[in-house]
C-alpha atoms as a PDB file:
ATOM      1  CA  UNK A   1       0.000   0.000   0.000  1.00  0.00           C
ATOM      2  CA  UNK A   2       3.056   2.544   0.586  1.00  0.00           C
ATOM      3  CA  UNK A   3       4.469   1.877  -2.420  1.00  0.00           C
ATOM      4  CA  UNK A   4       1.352   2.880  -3.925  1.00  0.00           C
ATOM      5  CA  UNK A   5       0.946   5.897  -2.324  1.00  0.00           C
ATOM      6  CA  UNK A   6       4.654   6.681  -3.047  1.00  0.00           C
ATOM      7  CA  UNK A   7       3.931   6.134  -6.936  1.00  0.00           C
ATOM      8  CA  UNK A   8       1.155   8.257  -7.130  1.00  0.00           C
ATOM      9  CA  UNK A   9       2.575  11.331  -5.472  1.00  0.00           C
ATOM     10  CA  UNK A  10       5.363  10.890  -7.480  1.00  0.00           C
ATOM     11  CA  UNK A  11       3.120  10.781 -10.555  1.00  0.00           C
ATOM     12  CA  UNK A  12       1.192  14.014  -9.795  1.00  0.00           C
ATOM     13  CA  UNK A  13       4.616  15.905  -8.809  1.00  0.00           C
ATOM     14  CA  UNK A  14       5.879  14.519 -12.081  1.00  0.00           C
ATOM     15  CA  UNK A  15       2.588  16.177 -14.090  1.00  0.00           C
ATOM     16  CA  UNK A  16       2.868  19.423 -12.187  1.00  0.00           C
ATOM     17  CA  UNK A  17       6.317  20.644 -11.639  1.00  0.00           C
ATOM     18  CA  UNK A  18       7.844  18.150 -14.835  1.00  0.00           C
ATOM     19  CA  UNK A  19       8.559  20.754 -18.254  1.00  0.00           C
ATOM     20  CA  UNK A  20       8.121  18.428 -20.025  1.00  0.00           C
ATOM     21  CA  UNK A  21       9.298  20.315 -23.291  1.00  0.00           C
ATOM     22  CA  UNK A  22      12.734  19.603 -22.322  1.00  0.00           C
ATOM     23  CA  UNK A  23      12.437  15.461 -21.541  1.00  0.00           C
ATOM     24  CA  UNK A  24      14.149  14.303 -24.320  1.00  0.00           C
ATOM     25  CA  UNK A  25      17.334  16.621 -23.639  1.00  0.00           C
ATOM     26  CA  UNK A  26      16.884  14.751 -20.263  1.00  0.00           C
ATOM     27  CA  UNK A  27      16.377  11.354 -21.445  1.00  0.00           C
ATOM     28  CA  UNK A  28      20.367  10.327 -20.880  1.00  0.00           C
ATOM     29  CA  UNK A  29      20.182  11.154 -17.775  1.00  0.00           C
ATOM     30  CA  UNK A  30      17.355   9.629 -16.944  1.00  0.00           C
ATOM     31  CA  UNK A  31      18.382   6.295 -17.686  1.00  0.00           C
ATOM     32  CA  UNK A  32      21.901   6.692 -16.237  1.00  0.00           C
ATOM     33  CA  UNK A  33      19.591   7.090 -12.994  1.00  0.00           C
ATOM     34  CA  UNK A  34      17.613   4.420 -13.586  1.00  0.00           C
ATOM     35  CA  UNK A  35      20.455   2.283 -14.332  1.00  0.00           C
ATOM     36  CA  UNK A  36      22.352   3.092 -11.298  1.00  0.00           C
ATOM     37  CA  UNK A  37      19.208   2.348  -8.854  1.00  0.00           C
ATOM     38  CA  UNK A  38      19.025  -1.008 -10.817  1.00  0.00           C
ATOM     39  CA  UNK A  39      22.446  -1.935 -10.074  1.00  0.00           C
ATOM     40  CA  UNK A  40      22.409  -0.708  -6.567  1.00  0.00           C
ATOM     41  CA  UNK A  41      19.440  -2.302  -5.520  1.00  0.00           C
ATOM     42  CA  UNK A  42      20.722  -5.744  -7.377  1.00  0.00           C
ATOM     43  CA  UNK A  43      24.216  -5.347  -4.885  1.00  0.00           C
END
């Protein structure tokens, strides 16, 4: 149930405060983030 609730305020931050005119200059880093939780959470 956290997780949840953790996933949808993330989601409606995401939608407010997000410009999301400038995502795919973002994209990159995105991933690297993504990739780095991955691997962390895997160790």
């Amino acid at each position: 149930m956290y997780l949840l609730l953790v996933l949808v305020t993330r989601t409606l931050f995401a939608y407010k405060f997000i410009d999301w005119s400038r995502v795919k200059e973002q994209y990159p880093t995105i991933l690297f983030f993504i990739a780095i939780n991955m691997t962390y959470n895997t160790i």
